[in-house]
C-alpha atoms as a PDB file:
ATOM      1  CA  UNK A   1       0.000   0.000   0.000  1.00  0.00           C
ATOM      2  CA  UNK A   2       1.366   3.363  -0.994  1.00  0.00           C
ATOM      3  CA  UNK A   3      -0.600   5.607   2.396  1.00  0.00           C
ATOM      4  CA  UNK A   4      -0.837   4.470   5.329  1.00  0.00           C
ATOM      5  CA  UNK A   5      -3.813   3.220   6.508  1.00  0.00           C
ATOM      6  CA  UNK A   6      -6.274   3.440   9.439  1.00  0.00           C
ATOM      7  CA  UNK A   7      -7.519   0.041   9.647  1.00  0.00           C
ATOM      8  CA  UNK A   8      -9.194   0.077  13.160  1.00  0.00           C
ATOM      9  CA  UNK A   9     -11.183   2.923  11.156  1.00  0.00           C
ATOM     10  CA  UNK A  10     -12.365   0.678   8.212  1.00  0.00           C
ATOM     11  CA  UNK A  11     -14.187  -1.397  10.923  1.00  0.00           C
ATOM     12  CA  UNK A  12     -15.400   1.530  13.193  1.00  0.00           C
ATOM     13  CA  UNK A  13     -18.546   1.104  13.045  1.00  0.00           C
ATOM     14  CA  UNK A  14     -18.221  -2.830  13.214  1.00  0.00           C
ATOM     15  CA  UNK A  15     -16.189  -2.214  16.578  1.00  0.00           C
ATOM     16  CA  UNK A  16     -18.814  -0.203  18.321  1.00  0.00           C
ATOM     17  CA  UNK A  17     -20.980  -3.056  17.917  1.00  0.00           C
ATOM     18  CA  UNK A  18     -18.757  -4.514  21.265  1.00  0.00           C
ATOM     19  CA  UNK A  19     -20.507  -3.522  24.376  1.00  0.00           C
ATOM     20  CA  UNK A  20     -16.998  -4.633  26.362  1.00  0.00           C
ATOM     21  CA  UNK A  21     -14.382  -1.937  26.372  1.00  0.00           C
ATOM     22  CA  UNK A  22     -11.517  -4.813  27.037  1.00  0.00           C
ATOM     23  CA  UNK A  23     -12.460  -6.567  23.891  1.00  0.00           C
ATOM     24  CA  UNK A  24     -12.593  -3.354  22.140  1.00  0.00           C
ATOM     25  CA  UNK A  25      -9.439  -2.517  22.426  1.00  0.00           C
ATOM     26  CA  UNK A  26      -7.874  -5.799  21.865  1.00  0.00           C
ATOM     27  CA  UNK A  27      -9.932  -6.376  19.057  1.00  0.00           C
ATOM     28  CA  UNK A  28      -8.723  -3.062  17.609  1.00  0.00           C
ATOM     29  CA  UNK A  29      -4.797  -4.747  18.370  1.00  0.00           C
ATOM     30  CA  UNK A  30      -5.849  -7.593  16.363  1.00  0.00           C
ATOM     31  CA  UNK A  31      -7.488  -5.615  13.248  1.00  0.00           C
ATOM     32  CA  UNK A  32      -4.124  -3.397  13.005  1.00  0.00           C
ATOM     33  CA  UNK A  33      -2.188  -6.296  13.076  1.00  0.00           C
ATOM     34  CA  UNK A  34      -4.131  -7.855   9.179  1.00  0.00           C
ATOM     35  CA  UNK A  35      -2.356  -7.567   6.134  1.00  0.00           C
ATOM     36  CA  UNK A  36      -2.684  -4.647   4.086  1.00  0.00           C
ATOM     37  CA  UNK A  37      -4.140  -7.474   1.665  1.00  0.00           C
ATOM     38  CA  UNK A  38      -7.015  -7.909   3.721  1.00  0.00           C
ATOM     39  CA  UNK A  39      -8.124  -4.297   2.655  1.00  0.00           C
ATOM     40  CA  UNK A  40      -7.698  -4.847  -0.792  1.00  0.00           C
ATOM     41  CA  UNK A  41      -8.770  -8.309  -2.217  1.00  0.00           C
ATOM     42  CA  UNK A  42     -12.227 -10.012  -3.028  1.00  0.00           C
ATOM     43  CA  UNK A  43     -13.446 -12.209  -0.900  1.00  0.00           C
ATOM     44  CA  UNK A  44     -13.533 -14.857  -3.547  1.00  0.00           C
ATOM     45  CA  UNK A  45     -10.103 -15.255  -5.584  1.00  0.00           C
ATOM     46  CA  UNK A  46     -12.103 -16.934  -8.509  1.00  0.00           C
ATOM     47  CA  UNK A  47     -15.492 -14.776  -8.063  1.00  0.00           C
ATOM     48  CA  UNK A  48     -17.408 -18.341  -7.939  1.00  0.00           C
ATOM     49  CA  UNK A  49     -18.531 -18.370  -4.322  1.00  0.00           C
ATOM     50  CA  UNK A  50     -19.402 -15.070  -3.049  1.00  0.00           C
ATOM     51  CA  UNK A  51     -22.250 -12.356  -4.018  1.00  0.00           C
ATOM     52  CA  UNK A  52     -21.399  -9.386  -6.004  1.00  0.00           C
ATOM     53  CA  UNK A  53     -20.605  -6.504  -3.291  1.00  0.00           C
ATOM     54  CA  UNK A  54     -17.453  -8.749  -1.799  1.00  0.00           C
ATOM     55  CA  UNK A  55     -15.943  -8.877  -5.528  1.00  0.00           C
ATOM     56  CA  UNK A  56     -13.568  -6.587  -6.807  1.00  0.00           C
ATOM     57  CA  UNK A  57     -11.175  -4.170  -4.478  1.00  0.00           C
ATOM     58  CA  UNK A  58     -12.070  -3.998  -1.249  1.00  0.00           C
ATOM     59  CA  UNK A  59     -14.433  -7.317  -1.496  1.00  0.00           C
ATOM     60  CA  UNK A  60     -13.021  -9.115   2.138  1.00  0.00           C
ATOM     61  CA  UNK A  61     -13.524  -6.049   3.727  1.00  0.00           C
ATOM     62  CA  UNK A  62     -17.105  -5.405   2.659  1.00  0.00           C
ATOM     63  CA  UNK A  63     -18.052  -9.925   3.125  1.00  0.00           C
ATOM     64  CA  UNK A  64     -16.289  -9.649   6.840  1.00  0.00           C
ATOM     65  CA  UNK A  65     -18.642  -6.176   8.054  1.00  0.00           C
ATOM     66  CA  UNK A  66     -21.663  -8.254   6.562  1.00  0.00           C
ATOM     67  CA  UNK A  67     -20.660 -11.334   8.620  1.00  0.00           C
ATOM     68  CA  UNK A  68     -20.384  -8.929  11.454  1.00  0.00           C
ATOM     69  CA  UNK A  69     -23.412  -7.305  10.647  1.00  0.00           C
ATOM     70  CA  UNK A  70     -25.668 -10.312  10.922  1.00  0.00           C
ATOM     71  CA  UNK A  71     -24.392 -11.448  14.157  1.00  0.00           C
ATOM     72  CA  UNK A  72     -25.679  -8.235  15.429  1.00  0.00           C
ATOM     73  CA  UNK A  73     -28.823  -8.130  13.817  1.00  0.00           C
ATOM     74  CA  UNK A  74     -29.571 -11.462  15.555  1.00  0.00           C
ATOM     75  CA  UNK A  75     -27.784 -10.708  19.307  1.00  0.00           C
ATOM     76  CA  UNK A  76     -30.350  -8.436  18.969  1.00  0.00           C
ATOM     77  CA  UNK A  77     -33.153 -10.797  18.767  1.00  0.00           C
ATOM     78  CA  UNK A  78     -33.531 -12.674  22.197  1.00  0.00           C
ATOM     79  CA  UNK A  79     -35.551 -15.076  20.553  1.00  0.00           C
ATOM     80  CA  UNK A  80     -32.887 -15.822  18.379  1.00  0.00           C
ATOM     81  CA  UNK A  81     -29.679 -15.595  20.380  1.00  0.00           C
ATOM     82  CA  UNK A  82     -30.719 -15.468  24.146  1.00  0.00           C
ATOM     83  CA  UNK A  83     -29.004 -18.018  25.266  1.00  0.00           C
ATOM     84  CA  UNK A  84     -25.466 -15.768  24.952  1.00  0.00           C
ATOM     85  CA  UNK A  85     -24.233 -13.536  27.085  1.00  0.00           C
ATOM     86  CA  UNK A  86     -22.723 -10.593  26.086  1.00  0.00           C
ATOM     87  CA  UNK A  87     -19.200 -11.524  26.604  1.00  0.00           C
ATOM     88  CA  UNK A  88     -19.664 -14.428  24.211  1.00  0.00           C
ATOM     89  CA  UNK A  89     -21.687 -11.886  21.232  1.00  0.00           C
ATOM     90  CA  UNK A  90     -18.701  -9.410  21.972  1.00  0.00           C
ATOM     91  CA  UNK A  91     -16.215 -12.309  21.212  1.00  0.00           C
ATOM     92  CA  UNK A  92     -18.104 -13.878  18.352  1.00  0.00           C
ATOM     93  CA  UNK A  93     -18.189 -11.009  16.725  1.00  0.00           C
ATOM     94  CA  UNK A  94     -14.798 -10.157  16.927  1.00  0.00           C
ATOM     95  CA  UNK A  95     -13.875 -13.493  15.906  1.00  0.00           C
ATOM     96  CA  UNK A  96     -15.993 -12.575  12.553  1.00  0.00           C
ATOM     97  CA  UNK A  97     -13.760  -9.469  12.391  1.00  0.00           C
ATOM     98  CA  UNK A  98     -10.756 -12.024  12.306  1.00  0.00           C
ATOM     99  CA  UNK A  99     -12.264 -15.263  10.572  1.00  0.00           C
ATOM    100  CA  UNK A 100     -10.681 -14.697   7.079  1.00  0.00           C
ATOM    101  CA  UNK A 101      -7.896 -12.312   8.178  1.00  0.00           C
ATOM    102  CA  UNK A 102      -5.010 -14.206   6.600  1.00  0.00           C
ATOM    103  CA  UNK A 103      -7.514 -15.627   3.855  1.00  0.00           C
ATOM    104  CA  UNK A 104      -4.390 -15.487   1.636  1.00  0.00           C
ATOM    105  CA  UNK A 105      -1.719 -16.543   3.781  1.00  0.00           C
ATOM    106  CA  UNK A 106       0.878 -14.439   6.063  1.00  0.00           C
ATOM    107  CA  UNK A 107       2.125 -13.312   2.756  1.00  0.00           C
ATOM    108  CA  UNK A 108      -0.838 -12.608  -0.439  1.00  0.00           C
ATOM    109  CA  UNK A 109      -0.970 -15.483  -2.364  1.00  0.00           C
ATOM    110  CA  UNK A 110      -3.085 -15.475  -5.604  1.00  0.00           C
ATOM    111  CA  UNK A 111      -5.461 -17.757  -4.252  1.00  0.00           C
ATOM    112  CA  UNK A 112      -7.088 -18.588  -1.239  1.00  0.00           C
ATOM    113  CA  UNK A 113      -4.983 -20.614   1.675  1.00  0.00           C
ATOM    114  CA  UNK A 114      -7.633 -23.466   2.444  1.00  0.00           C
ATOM    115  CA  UNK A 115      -6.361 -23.756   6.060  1.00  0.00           C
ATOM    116  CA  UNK A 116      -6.752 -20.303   6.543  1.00  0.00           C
ATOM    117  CA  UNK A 117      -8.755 -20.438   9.668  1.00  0.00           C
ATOM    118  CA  UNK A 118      -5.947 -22.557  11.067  1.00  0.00           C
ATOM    119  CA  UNK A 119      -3.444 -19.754  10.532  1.00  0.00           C
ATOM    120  CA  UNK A 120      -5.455 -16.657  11.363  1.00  0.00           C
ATOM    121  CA  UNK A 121      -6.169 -18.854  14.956  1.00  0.00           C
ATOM    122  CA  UNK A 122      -1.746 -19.437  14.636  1.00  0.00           C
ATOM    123  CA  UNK A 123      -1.503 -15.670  14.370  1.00  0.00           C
ATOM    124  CA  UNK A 124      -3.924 -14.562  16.903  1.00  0.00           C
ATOM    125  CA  UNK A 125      -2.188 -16.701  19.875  1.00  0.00           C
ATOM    126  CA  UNK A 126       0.776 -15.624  18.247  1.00  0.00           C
ATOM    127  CA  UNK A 127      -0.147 -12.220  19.079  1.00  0.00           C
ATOM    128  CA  UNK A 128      -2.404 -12.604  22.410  1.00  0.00           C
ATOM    129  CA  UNK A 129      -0.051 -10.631  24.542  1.00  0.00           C
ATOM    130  CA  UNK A 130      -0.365  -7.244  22.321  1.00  0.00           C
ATOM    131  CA  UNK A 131      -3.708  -7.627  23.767  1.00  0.00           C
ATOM    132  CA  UNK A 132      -6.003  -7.723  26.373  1.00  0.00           C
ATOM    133  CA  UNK A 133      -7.531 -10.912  26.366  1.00  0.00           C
ATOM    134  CA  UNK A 134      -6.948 -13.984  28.587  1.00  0.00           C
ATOM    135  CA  UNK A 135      -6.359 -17.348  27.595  1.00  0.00           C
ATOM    136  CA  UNK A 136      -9.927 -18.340  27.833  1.00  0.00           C
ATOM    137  CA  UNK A 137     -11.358 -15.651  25.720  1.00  0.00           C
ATOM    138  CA  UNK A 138      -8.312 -16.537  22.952  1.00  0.00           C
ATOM    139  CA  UNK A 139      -9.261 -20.148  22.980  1.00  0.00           C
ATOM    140  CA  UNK A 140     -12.712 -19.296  22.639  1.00  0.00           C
ATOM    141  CA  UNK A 141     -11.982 -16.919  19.455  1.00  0.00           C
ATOM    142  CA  UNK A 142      -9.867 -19.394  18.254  1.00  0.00           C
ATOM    143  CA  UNK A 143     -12.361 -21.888  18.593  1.00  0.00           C
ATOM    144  CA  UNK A 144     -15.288 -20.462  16.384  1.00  0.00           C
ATOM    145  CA  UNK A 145     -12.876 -18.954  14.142  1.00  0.00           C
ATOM    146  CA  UNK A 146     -11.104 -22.552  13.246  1.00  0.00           C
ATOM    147  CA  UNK A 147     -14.827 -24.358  12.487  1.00  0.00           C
ATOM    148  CA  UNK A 148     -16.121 -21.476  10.258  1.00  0.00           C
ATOM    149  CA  UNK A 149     -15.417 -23.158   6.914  1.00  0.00           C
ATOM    150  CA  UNK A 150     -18.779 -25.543   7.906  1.00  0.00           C
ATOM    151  CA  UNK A 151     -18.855 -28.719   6.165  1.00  0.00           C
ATOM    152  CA  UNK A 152     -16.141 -27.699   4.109  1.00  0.00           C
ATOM    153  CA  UNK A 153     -13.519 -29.155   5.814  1.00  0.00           C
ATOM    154  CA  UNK A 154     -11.329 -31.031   3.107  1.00  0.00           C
ATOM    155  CA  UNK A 155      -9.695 -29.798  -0.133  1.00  0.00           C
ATOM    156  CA  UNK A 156      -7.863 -31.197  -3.265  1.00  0.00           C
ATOM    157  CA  UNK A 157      -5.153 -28.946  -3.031  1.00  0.00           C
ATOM    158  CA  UNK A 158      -4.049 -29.141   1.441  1.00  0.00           C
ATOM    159  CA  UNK A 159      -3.911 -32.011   3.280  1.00  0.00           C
ATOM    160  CA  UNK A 160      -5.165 -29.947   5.994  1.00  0.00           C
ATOM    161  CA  UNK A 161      -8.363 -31.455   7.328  1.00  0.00           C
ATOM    162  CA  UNK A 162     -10.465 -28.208   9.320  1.00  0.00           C
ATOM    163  CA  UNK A 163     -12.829 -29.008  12.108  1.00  0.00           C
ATOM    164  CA  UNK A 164     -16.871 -28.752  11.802  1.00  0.00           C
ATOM    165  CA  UNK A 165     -18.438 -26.906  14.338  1.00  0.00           C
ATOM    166  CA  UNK A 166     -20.378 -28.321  16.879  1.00  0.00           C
ATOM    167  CA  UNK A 167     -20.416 -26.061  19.512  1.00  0.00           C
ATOM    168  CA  UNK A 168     -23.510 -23.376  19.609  1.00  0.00           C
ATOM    169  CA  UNK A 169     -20.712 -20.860  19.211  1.00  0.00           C
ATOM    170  CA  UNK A 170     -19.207 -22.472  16.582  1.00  0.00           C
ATOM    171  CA  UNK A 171     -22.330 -22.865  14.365  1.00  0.00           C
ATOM    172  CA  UNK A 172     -23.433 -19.231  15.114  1.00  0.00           C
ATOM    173  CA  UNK A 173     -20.148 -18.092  13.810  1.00  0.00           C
ATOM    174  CA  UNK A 174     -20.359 -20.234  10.656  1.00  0.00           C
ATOM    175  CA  UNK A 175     -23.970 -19.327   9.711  1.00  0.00           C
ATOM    176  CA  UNK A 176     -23.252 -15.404   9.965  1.00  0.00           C
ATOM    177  CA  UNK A 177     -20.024 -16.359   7.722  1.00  0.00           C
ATOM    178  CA  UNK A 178     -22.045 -18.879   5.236  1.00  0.00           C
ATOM    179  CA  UNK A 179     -25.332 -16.026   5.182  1.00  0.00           C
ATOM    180  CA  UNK A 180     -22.808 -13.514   3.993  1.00  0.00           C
ATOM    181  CA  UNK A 181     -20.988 -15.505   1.397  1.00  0.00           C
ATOM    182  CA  UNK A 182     -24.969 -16.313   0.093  1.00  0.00           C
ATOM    183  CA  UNK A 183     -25.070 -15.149  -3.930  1.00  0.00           C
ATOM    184  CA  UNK A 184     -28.604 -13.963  -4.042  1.00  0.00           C
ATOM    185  CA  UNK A 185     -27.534 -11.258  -0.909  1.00  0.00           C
ATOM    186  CA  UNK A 186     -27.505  -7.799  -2.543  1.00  0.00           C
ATOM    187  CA  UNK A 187     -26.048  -5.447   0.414  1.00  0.00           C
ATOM    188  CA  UNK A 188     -25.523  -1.901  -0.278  1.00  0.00           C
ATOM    189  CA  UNK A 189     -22.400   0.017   0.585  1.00  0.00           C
ATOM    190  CA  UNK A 190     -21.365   3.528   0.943  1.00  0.00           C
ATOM    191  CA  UNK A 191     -18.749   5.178  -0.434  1.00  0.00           C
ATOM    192  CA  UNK A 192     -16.210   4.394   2.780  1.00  0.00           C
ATOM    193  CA  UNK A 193     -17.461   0.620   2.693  1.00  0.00           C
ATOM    194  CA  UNK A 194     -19.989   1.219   5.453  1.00  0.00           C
ATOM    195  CA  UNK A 195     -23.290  -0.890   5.105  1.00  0.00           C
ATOM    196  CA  UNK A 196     -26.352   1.335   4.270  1.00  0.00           C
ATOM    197  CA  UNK A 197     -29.126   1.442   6.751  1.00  0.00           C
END
């Protein structure tokens, strides 16, 4: 990237979703510490699996804040999501933030890393003490962050076999993921990559 970028600011309005001032901050740790790729690529490196508005520049960016987004929409639905507390939204959502973080490796590849929820979990613990969580809330990042590929858990190309979920938390995380990755979704964005409405 030629300027350098604010990338706590690309999510702001994704980080006030977090009622917990802790989390917060670390998650803002955690969003400064992507790639500069993240804030440039599709979300799709072939176009084939993802709806139109996470093509193109800035595509990751725009699929992760409508991830987010639906989490929120349904914390805010007891009769959805009552059975959280709001320690475990805060941290689901920030593990949404994360989920395809290094969706391209450490380094950009040209296509996506299949075990890329395995290394974006690698790089968080990696990093856990720039931040304010504890080991419990890590783990528990880590955990809904590693299952959010669903039943996609194999791949011709890595011998890297990714878990399903089957925690609560785990299949939360991967619905929000698999609703915003849905083709017939038409989500309109401003002109800073902020969801309208």
């Amino acid at each position: 990237m030629n300027k350098i970028m604010d990338k706590t600011a690309v999510f702001e309005r994704e980080l006030n979703f977090i009622n917990n001032l802790r989390y917060k901050d670390s998650a803002k740790v955690l969003i400064n510490l992507l790639p500069d790729y993240f804030f440039e690529v599709p979300a799709s490196s072939t176009g084939k699996y993802h709806p139109a508005f996470s093509l193109g520049d800035g595509g990751l960016v725009r699929h992760t804040k409508v991830a987010v987004r639906i989490a929120y929409e349904m914390f805010n639905n007891e009769s959805i999501t009552g059975a959280y507390t709001k320690n475990e939204k805060d941290l689901m959502m920030i593990a949404l933030m994360m989920h395809d973080g290094l969706k391209s490796g450490l380094e950009k590849s040209q296509y996506t890393k299949f075990e890329h929820p395995l290394l974006v979990c690698d790089y968080i613990k990696e990093n856990k003490n720039k931040t304010k969580f504890n080991d419990k809330e890590i783990e528990f990042i880590c955990h809904v962050i590693s299952s959010h590929m669903g039943p996609w858990t194999t791949n011709n190309y890595s011998s890297v076999v990714l878990p399903k979920p089957e925690s609560k938390f785990q299949r939360f995380v991967h619905m929000c993921d698999y609703l915003a990755s849905r083709k017939f979704l038409d989500v309109k964005f401003d002109d800073e990559n902020n969801i309208e409405g």
